[in-house]
N, C-alpha and C. Protein backbone atom coordinates (compact mmCIF):
# COMPACT_ATOMS: atom_id res chain seq x y z
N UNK A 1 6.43 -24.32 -22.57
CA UNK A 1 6.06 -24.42 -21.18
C UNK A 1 4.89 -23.46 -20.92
N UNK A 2 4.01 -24.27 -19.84
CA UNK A 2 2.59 -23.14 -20.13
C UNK A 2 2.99 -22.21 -18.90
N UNK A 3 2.07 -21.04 -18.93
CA UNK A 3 2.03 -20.27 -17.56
C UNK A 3 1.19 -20.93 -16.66
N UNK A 4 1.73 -20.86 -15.09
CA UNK A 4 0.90 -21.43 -13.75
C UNK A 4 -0.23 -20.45 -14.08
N UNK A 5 -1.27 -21.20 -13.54
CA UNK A 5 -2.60 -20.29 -13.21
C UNK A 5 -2.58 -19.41 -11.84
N UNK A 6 -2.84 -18.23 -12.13
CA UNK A 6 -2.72 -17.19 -10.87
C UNK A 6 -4.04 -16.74 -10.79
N UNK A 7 -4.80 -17.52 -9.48
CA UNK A 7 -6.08 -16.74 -9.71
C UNK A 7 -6.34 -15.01 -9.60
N UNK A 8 -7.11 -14.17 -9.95
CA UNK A 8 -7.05 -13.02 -9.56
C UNK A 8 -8.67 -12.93 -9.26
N UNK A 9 -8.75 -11.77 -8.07
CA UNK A 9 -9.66 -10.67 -7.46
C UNK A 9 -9.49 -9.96 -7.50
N UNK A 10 -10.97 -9.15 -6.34
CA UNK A 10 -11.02 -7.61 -6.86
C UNK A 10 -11.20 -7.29 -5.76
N UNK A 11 -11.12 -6.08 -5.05
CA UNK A 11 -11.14 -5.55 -3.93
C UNK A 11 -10.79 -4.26 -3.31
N UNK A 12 -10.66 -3.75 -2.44
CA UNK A 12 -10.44 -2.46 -2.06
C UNK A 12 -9.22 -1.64 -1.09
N UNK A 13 -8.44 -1.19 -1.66
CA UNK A 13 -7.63 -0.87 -0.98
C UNK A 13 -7.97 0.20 0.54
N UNK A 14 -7.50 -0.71 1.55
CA UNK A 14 -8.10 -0.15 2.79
C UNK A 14 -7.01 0.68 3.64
N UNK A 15 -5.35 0.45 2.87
CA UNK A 15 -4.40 1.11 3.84
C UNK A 15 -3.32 1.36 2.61
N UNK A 16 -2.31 2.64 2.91
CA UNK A 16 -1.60 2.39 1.78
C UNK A 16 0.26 2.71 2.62
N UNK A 17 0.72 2.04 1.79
CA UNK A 17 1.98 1.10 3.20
C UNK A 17 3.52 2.22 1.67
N UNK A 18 4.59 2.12 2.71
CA UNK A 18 5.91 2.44 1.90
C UNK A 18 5.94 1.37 1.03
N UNK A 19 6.59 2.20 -0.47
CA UNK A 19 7.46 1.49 -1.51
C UNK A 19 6.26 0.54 -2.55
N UNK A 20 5.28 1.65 -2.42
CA UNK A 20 4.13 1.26 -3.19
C UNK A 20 3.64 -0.02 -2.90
N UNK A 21 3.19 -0.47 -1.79
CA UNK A 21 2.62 -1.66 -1.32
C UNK A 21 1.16 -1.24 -0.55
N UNK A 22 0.41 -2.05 -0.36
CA UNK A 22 -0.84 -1.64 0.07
C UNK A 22 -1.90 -3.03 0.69
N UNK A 23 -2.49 -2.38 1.47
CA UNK A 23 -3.59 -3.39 2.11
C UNK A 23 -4.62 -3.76 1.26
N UNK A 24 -5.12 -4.84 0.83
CA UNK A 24 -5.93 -4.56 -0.16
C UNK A 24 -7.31 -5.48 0.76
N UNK A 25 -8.62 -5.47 0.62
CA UNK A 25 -9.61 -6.16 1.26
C UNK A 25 -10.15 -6.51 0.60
N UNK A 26 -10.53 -7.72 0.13
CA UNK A 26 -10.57 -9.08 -1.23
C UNK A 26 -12.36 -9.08 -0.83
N UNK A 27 -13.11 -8.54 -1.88
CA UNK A 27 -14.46 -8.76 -2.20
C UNK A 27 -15.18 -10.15 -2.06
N UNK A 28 -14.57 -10.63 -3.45
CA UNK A 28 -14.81 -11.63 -3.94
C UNK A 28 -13.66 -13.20 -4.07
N UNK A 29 -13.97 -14.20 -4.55
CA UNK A 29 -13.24 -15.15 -5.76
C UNK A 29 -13.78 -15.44 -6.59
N UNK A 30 -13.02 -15.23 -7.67
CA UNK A 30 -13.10 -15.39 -9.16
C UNK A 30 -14.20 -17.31 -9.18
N UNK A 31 -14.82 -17.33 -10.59
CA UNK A 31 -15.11 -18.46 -10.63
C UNK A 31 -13.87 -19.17 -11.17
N UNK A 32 -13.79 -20.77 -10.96
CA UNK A 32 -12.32 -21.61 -10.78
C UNK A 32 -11.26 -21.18 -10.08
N UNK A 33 -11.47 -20.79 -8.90
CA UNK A 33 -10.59 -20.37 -7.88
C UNK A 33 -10.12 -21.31 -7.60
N UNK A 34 -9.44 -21.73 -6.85
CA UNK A 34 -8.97 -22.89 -6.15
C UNK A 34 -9.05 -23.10 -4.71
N UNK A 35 -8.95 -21.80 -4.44
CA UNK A 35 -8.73 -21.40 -2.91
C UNK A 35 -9.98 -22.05 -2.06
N UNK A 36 -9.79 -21.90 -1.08
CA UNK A 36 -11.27 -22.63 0.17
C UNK A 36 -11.65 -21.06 0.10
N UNK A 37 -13.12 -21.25 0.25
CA UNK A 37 -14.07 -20.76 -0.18
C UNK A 37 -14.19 -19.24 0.75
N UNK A 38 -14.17 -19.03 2.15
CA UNK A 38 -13.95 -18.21 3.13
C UNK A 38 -13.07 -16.82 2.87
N UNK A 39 -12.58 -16.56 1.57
CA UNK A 39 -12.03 -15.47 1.30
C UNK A 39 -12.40 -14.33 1.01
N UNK A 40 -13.56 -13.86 1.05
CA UNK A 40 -14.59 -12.64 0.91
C UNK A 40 -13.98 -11.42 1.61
N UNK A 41 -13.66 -11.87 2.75
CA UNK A 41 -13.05 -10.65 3.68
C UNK A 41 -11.48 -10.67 3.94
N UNK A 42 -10.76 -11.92 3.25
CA UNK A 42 -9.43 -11.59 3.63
C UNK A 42 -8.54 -10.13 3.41
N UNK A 43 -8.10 -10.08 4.00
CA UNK A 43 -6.76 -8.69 3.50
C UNK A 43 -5.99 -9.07 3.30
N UNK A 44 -5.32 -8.80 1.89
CA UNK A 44 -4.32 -9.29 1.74
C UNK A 44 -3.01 -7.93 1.10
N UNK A 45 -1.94 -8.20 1.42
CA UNK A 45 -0.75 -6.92 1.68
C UNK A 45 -0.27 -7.18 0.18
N UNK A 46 -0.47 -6.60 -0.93
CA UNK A 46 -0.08 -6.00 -2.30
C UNK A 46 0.94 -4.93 -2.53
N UNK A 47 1.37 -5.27 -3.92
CA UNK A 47 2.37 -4.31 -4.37
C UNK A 47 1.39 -3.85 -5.36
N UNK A 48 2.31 -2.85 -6.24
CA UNK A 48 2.09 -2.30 -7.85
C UNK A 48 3.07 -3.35 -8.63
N UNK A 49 2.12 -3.70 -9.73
CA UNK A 49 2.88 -4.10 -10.80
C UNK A 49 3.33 -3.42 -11.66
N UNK A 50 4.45 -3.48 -12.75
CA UNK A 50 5.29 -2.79 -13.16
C UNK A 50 4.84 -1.84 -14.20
N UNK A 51 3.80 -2.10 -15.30
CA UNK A 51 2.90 -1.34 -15.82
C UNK A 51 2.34 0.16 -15.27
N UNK A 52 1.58 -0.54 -14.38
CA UNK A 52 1.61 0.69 -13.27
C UNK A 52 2.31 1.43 -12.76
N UNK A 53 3.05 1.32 -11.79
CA UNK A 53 4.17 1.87 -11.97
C UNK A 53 5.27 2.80 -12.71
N UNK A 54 5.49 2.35 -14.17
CA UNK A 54 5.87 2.98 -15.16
C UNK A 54 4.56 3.55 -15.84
N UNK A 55 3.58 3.34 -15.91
CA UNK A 55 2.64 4.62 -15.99
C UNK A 55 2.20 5.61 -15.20
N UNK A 56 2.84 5.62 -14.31
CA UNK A 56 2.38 6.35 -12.93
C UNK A 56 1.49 6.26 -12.72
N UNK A 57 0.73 5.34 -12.33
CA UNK A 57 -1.22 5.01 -11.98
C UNK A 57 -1.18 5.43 -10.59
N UNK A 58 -1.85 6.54 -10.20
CA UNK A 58 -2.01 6.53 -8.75
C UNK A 58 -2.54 5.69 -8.03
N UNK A 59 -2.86 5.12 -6.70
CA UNK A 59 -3.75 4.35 -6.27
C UNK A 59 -3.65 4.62 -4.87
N UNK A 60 -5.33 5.43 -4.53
CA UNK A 60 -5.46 5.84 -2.88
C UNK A 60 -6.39 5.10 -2.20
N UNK A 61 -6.41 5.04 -1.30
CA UNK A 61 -7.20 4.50 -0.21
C UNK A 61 -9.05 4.44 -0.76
N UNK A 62 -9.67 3.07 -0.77
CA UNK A 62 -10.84 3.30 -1.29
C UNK A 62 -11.09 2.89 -3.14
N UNK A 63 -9.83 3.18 -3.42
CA UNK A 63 -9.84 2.57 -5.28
C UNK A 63 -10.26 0.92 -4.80
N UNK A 64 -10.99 0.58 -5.90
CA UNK A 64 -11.93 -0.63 -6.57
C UNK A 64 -10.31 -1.03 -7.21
N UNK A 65 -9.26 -2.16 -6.81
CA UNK A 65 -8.72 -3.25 -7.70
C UNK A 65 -8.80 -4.33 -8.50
N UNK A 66 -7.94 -4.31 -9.04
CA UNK A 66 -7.66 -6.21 -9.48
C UNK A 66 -6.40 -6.36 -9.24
N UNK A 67 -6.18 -7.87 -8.38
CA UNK A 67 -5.08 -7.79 -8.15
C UNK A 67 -4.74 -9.87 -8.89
N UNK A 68 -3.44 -10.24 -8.63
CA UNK A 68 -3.22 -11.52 -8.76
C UNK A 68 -2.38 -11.63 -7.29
N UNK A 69 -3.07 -13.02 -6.98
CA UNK A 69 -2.85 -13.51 -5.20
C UNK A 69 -2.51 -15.08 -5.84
N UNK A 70 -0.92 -15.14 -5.94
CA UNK A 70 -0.50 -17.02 -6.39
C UNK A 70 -0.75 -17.87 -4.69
N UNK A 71 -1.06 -18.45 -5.18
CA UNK A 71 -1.02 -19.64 -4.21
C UNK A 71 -0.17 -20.16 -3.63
N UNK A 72 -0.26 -20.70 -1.96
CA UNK A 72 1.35 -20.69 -1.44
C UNK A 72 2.50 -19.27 -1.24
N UNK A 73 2.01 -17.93 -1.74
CA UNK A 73 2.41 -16.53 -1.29
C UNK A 73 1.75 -15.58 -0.39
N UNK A 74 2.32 -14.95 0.26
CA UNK A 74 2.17 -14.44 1.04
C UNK A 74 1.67 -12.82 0.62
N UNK A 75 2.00 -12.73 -0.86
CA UNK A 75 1.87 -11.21 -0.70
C UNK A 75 1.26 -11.27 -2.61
N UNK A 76 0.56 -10.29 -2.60
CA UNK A 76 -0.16 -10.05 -4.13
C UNK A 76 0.27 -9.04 -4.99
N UNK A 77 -0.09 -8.99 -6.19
CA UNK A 77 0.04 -7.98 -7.24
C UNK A 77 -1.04 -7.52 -7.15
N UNK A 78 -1.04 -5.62 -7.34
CA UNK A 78 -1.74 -4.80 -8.08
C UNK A 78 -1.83 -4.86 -9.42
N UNK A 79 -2.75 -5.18 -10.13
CA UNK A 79 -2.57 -5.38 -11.94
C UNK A 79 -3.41 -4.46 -12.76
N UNK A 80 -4.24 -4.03 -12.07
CA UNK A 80 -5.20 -2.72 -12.56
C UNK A 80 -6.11 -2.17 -11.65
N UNK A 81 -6.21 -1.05 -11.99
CA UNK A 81 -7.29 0.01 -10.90
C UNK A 81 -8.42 0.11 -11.70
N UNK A 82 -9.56 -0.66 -11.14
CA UNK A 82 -11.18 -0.67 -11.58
C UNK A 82 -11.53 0.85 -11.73
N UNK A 83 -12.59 0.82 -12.42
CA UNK A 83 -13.35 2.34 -12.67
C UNK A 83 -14.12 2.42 -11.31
């Protein structure tokens, strides 16, 4: 069975919320996005993924992300903190 495609972006964390969740403000979309096109400025409300997490990756207000945003959800993964 294959894995669903999860598109991912990059963007900036603009607020940082309890239980390691965070505001994140979406730059870009990836090329083969799927999404309608108008997403440059969405915010979208992220967690930490578990990697993170168990590495203790900090992440403050202003860090450069990558996150994965599935389609049909409401809420995204943190998957790495850009340089």
């Amino acid at each position: 069975m294959s894995k669903e495609f999860i598109p991912k972006h990059r963007g900036t964390v603009t607020e940082v919320l309890p239980n390691a969740e965070f505001r994140v403000e979406s730059d870009m979309s990836y090329p083969g996005d799927k999404r309608p096109a108008p997403l440059s400025t969405q915010v979208v409300r992220c967690y930490s993924a578990g990697k993170l997490r168990q590495n203790r990756i900090f992440i403050a207000i202003s860090d450069r992300v990558e996150f994965e945003y599935p389609l049909g959800s409401a809420v995204g993964r943190i998957i790495r903190r850009l340089p």
